[in-house]
N, C-alpha and C. Protein backbone atom coordinates (compact mmCIF):
# COMPACT_ATOMS: atom_id res chain seq x y z
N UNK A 1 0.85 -1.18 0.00
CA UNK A 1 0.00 0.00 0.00
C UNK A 1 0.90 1.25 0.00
N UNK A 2 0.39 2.30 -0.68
CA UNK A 2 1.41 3.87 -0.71
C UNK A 2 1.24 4.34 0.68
N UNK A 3 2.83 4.86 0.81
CA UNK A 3 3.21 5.56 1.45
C UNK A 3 1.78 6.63 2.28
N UNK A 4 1.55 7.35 1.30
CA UNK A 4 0.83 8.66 1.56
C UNK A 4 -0.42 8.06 2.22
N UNK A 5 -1.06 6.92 1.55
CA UNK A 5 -2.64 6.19 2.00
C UNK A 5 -2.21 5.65 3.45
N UNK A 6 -1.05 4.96 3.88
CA UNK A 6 -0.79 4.66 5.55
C UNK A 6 -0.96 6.02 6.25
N UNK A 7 -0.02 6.80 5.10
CA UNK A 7 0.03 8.16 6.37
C UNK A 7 -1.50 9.06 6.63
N UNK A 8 -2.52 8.24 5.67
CA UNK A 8 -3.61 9.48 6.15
C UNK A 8 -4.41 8.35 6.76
N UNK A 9 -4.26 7.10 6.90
CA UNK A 9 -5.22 5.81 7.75
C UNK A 9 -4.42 6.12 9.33
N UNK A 10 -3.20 6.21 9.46
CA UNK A 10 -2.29 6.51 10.41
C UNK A 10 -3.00 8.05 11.01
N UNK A 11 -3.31 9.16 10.50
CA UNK A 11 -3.40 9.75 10.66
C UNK A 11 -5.03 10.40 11.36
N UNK A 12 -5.97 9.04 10.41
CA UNK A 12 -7.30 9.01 11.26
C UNK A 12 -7.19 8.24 12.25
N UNK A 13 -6.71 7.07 12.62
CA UNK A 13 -6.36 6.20 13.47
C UNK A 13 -5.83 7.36 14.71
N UNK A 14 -5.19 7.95 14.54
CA UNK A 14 -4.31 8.96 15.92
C UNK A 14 -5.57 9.88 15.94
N UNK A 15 -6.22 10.32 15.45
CA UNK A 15 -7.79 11.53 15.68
C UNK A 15 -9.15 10.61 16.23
N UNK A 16 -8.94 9.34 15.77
CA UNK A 16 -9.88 8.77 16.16
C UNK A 16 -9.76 8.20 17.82
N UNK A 17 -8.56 8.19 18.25
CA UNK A 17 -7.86 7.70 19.40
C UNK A 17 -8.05 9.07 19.96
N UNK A 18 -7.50 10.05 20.12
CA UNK A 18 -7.57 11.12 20.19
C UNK A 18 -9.18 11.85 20.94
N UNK A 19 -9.76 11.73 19.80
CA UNK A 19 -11.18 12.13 20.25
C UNK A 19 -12.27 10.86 21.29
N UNK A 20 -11.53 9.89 21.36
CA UNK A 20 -11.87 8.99 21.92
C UNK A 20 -11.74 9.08 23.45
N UNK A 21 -10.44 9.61 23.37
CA UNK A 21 -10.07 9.50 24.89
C UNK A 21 -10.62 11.18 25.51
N UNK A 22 -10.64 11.97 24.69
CA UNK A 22 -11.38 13.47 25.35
C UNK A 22 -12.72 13.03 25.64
N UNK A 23 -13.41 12.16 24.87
CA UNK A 23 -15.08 11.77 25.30
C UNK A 23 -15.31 10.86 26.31
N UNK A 24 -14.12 10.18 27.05
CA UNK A 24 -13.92 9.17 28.00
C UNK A 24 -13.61 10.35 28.95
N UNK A 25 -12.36 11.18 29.09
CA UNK A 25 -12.51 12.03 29.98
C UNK A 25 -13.48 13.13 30.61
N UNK A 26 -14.55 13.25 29.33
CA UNK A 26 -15.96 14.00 29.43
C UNK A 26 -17.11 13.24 30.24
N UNK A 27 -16.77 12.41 29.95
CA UNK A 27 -17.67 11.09 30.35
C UNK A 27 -17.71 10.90 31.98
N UNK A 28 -16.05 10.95 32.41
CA UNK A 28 -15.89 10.95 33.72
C UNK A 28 -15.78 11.94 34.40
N UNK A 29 -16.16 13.44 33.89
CA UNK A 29 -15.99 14.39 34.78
C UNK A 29 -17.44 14.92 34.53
N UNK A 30 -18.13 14.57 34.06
CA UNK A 30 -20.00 14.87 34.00
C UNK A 30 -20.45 14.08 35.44
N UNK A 31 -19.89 12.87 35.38
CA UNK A 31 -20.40 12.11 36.99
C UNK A 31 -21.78 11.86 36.71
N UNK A 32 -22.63 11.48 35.84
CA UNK A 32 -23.60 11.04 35.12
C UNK A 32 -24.83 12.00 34.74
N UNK A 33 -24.10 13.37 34.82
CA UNK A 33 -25.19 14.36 34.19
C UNK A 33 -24.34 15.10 33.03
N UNK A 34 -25.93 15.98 33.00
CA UNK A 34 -25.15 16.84 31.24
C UNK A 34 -25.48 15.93 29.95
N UNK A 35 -24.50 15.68 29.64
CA UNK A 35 -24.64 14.95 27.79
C UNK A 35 -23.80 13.80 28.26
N UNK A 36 -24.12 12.84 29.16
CA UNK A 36 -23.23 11.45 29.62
C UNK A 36 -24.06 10.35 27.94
N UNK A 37 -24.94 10.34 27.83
CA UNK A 37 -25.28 9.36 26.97
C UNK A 37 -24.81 10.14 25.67
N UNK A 38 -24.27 11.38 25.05
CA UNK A 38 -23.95 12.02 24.09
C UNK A 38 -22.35 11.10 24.31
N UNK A 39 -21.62 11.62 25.19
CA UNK A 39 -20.18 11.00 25.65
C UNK A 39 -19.98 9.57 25.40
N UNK A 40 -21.54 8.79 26.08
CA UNK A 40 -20.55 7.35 25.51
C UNK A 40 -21.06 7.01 23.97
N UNK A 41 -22.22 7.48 23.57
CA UNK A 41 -22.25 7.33 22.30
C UNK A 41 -21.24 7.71 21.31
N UNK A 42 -20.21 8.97 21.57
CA UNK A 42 -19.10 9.12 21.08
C UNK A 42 -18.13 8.54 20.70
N UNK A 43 -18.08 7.97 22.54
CA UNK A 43 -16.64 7.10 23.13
C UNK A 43 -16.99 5.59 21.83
N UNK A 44 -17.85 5.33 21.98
CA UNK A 44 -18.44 3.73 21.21
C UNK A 44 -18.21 4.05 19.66
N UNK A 45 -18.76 5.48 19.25
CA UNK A 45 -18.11 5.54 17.38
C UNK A 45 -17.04 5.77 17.07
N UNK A 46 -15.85 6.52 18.12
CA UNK A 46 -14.49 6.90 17.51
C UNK A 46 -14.16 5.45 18.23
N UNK A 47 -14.44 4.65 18.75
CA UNK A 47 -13.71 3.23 19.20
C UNK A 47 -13.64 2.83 18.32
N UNK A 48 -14.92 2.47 18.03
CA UNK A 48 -15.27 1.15 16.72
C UNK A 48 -14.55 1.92 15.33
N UNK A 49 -14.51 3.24 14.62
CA UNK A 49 -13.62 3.72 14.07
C UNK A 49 -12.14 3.56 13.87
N UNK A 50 -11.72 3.64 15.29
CA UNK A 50 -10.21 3.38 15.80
C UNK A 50 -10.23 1.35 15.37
N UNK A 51 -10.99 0.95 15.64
CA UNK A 51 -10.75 -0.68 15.84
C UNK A 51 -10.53 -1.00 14.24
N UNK A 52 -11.29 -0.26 13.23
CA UNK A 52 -11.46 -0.68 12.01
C UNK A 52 -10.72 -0.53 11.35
N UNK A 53 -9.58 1.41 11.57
CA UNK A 53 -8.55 2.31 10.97
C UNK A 53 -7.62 1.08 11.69
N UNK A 54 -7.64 0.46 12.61
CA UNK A 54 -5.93 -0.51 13.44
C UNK A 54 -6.44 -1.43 12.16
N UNK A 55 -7.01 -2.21 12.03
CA UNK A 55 -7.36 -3.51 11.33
C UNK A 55 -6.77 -3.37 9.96
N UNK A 56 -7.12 -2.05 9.48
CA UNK A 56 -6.66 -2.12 7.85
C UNK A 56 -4.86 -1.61 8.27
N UNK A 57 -4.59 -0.98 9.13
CA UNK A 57 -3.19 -0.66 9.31
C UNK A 57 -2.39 -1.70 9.46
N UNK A 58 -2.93 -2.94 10.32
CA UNK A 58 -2.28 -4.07 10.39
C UNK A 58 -2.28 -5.02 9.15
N UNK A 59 -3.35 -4.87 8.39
CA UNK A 59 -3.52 -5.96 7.15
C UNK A 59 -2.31 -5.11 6.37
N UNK A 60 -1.64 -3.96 6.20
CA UNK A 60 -0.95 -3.23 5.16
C UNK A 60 0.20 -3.22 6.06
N UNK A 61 0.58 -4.24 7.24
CA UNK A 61 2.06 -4.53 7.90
C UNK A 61 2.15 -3.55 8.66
N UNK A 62 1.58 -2.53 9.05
CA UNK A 62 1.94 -1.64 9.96
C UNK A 62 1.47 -1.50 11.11
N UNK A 63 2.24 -0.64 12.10
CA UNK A 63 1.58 -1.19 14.08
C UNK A 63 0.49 -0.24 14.41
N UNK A 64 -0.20 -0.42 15.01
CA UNK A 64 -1.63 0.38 14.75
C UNK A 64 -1.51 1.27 16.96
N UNK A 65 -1.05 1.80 16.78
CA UNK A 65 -0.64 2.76 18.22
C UNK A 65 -1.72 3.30 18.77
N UNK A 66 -1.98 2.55 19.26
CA UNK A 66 -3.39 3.53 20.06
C UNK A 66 -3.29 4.26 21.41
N UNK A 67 -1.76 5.00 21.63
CA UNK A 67 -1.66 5.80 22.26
C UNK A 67 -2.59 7.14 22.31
N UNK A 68 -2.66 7.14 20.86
CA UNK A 68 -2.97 8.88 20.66
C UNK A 68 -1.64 9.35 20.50
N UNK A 69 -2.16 11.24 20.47
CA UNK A 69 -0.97 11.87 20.04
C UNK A 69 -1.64 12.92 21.73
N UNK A 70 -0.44 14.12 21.23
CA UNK A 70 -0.43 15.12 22.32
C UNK A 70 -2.40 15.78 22.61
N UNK A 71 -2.90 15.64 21.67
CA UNK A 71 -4.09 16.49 21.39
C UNK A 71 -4.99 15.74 22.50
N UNK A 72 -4.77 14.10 22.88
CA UNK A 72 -5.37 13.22 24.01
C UNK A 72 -5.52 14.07 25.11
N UNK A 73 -4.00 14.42 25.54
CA UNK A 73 -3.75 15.22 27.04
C UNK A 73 -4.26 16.36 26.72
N UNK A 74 -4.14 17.42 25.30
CA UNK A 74 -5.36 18.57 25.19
C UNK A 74 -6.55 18.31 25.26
N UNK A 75 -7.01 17.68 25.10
CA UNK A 75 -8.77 17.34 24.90
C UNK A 75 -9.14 16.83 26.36
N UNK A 76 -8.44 15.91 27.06
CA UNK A 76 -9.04 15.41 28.37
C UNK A 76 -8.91 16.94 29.11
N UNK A 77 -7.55 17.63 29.27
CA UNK A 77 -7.43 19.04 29.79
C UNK A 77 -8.80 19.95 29.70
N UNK A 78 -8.83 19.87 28.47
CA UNK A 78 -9.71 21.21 28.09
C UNK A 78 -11.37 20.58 29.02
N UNK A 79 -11.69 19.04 28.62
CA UNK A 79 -12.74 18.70 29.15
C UNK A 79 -13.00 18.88 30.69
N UNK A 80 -11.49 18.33 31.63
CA UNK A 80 -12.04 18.60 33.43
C UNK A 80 -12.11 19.76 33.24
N UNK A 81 -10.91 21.22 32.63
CA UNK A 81 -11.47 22.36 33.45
C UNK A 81 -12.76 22.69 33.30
N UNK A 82 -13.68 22.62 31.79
CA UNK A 82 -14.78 23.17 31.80
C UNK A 82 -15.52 22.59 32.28
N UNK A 83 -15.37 21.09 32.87
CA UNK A 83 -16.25 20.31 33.76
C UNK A 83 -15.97 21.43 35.24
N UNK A 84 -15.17 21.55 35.47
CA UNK A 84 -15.25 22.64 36.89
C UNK A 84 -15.47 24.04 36.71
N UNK A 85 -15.42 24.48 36.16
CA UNK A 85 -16.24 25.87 35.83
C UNK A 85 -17.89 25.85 35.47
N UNK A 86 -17.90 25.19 34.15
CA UNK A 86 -19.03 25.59 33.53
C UNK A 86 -20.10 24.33 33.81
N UNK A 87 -19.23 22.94 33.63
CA UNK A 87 -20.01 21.76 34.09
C UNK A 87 -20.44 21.30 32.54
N UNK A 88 -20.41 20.18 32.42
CA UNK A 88 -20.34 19.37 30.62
C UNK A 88 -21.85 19.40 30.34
N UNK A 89 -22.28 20.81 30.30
CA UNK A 89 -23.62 20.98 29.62
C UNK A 89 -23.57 21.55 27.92
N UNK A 90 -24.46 21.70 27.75
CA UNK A 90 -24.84 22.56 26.53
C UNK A 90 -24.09 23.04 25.97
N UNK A 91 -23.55 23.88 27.10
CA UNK A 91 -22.32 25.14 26.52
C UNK A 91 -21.14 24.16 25.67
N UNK A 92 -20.78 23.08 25.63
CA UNK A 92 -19.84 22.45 25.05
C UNK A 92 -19.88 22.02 23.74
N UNK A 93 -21.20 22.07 23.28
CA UNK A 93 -21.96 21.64 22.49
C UNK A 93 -20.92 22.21 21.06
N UNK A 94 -20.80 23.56 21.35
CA UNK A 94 -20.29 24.05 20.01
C UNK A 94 -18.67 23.87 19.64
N UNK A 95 -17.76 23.54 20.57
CA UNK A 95 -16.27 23.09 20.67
C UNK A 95 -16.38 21.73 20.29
N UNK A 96 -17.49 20.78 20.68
CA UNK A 96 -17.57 19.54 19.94
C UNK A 96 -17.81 19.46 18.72
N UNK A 97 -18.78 20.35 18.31
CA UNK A 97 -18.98 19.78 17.02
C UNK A 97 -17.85 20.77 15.77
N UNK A 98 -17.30 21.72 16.33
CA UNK A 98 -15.79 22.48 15.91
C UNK A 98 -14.93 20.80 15.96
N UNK A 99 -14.49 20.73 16.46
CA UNK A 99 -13.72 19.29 16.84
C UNK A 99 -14.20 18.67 15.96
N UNK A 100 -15.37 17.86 15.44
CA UNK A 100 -15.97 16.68 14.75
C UNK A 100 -15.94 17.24 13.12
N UNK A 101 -15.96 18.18 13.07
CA UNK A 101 -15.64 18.96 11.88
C UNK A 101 -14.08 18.93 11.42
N UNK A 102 -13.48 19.02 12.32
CA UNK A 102 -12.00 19.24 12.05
C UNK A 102 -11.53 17.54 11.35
N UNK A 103 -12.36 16.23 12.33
CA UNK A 103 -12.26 15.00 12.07
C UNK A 103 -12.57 15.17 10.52
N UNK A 104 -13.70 15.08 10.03
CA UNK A 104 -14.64 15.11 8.79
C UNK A 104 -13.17 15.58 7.74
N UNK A 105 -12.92 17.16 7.86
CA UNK A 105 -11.95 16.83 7.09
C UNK A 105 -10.81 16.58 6.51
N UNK A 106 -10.55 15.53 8.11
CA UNK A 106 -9.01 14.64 7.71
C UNK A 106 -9.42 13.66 6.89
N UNK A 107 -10.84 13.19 6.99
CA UNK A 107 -11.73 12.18 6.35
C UNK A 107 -11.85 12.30 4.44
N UNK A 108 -12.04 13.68 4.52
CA UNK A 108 -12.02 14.11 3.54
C UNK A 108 -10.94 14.33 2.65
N UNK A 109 -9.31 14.28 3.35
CA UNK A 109 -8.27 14.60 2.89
C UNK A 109 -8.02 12.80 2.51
N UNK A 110 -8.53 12.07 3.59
CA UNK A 110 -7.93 10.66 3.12
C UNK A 110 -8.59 9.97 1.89
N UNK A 111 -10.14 10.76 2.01
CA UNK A 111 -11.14 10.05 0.99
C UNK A 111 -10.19 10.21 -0.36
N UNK A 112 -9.76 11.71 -0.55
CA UNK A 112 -9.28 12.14 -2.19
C UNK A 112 -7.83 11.22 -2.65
N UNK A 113 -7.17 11.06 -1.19
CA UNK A 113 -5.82 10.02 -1.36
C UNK A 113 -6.14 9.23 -2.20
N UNK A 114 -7.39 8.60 -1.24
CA UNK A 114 -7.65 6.73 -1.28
C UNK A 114 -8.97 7.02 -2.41
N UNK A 115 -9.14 7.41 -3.17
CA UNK A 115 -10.49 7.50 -4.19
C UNK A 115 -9.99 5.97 -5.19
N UNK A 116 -8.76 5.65 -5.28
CA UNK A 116 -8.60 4.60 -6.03
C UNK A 116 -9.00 2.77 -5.38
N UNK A 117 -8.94 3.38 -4.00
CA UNK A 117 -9.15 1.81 -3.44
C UNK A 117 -10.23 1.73 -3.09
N UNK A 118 -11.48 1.12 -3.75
CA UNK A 118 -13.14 0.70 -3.17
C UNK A 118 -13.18 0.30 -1.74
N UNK A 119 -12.51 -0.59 -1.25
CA UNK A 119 -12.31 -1.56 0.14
C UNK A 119 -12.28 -0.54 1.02
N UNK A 120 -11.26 0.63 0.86
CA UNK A 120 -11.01 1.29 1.65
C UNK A 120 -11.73 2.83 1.54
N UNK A 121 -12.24 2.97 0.99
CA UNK A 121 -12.59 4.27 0.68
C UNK A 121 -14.46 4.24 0.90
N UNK A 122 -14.77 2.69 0.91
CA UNK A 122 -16.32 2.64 1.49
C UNK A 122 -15.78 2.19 2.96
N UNK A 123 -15.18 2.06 3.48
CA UNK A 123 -15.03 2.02 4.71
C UNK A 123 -14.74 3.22 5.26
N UNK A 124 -13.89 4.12 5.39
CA UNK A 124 -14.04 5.56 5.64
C UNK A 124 -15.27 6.53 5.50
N UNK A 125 -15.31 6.42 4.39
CA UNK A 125 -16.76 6.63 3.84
C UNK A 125 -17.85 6.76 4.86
N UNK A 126 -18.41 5.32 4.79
CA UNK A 126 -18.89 5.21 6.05
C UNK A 126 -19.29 5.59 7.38
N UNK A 127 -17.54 5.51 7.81
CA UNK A 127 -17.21 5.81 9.15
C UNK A 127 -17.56 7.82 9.22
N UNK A 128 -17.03 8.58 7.77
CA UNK A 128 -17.27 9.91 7.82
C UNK A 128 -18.87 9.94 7.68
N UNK A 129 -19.43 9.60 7.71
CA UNK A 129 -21.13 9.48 7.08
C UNK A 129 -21.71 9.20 8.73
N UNK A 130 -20.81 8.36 9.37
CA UNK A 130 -21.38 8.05 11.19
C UNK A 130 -21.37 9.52 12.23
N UNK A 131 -19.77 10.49 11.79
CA UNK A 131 -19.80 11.19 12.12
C UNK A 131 -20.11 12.64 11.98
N UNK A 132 -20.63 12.56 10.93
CA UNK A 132 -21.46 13.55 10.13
C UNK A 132 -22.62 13.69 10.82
N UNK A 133 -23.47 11.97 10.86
CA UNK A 133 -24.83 12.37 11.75
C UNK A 133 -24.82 12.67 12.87
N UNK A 134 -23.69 12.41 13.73
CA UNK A 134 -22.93 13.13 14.80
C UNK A 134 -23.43 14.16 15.16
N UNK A 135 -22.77 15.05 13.92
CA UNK A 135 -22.68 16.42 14.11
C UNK A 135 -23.92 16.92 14.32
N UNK A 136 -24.68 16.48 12.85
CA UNK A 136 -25.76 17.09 12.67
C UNK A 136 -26.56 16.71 14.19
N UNK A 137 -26.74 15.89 14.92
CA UNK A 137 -27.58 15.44 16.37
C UNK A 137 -27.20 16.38 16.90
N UNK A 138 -25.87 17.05 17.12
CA UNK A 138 -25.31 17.63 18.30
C UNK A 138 -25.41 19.34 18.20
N UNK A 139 -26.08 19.63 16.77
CA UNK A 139 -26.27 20.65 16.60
C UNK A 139 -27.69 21.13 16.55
N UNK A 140 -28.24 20.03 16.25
CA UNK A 140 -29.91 20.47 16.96
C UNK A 140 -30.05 20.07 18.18
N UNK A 141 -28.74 19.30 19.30
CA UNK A 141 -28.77 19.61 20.71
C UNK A 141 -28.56 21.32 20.79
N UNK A 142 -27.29 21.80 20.58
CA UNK A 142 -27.05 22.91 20.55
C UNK A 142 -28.27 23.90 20.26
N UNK A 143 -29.50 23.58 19.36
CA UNK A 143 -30.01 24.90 18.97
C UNK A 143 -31.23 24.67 20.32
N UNK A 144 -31.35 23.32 21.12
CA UNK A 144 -32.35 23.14 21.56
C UNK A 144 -31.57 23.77 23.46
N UNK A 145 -30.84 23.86 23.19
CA UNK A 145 -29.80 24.16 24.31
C UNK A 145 -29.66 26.22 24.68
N UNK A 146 -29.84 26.23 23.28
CA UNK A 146 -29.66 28.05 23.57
C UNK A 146 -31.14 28.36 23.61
N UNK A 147 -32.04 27.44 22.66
CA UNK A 147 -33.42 27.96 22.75
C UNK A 147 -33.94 28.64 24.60
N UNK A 148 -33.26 27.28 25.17
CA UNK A 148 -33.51 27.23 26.72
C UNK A 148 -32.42 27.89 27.51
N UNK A 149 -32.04 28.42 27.25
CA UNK A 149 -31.11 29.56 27.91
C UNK A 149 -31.47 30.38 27.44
């Protein structure tokens, strides 16, 4: 497989890890209020994402790191303080779906790579199409969120 197609499966694989572990740290600093069922529904699509981006990384010989990158320790950060200030309501609503947007178009940078491989390019596909409806849910949370404020 090319060079460039590892580096952008590599590259959703580390965002998908990434956003995984900020919605696990959201998850645990809500303490079961706010958007806790928004959080693990998250935590469960960038997993299963992450599980699918390791699978094709390993079928193409390469080690599938599910450390994350630095953006892990930014994203859990950013999640406790505003869990202690503001508390993982509503107000977060719009930094998430900024964030899920930013995902979409690494999605989009890998789709134009990989437009030659079917296998792989309906699998992304896909996975950008899961987090798309994402967005769109989290933004008619958001409009239903300011309505009431």
């Amino acid at each position: 497989m090319d060079t460039d197609i590892i580096d952008h499966l590599k590259t959703l694989h580390t965002s998908e890890i990434d956003a995984r572990n900020g919605y696990e740290e959201a998850l645990e600093d809500a303490e079961g209020k706010g958007l806790t069922s928004l959080f693990r529904d998250m935590i469960a699509l960038h997993h299963g994402n992450a599980e699918e981006l390791a699978g094709m990384l390993i079928n193409a010989g390469e080690t599938a790191d599910d450390s994350g990158s630095f953006m892990s320790v930014v994203h859990r950060t950013i999640m406790s303080v505003r869990s202690l200030f503001d508390g993982l309501d509503g107000s977060v609503l719009p930094g998430l779906i900024d964030g899920e947007k930013r995902n979409l178009s690494k999605y989009d940078d890998a789709l134009k790579a990989i437009a030659g491989i079917p296998s792989i390019s309906s699998t992304l596909s896909a996975q950008r199409a899961k987090i798309s409806e994402k967005i769109a849910l989290m933004e008619q949370q958001k409009a239903a969120y300011e309505a009431a404020t």
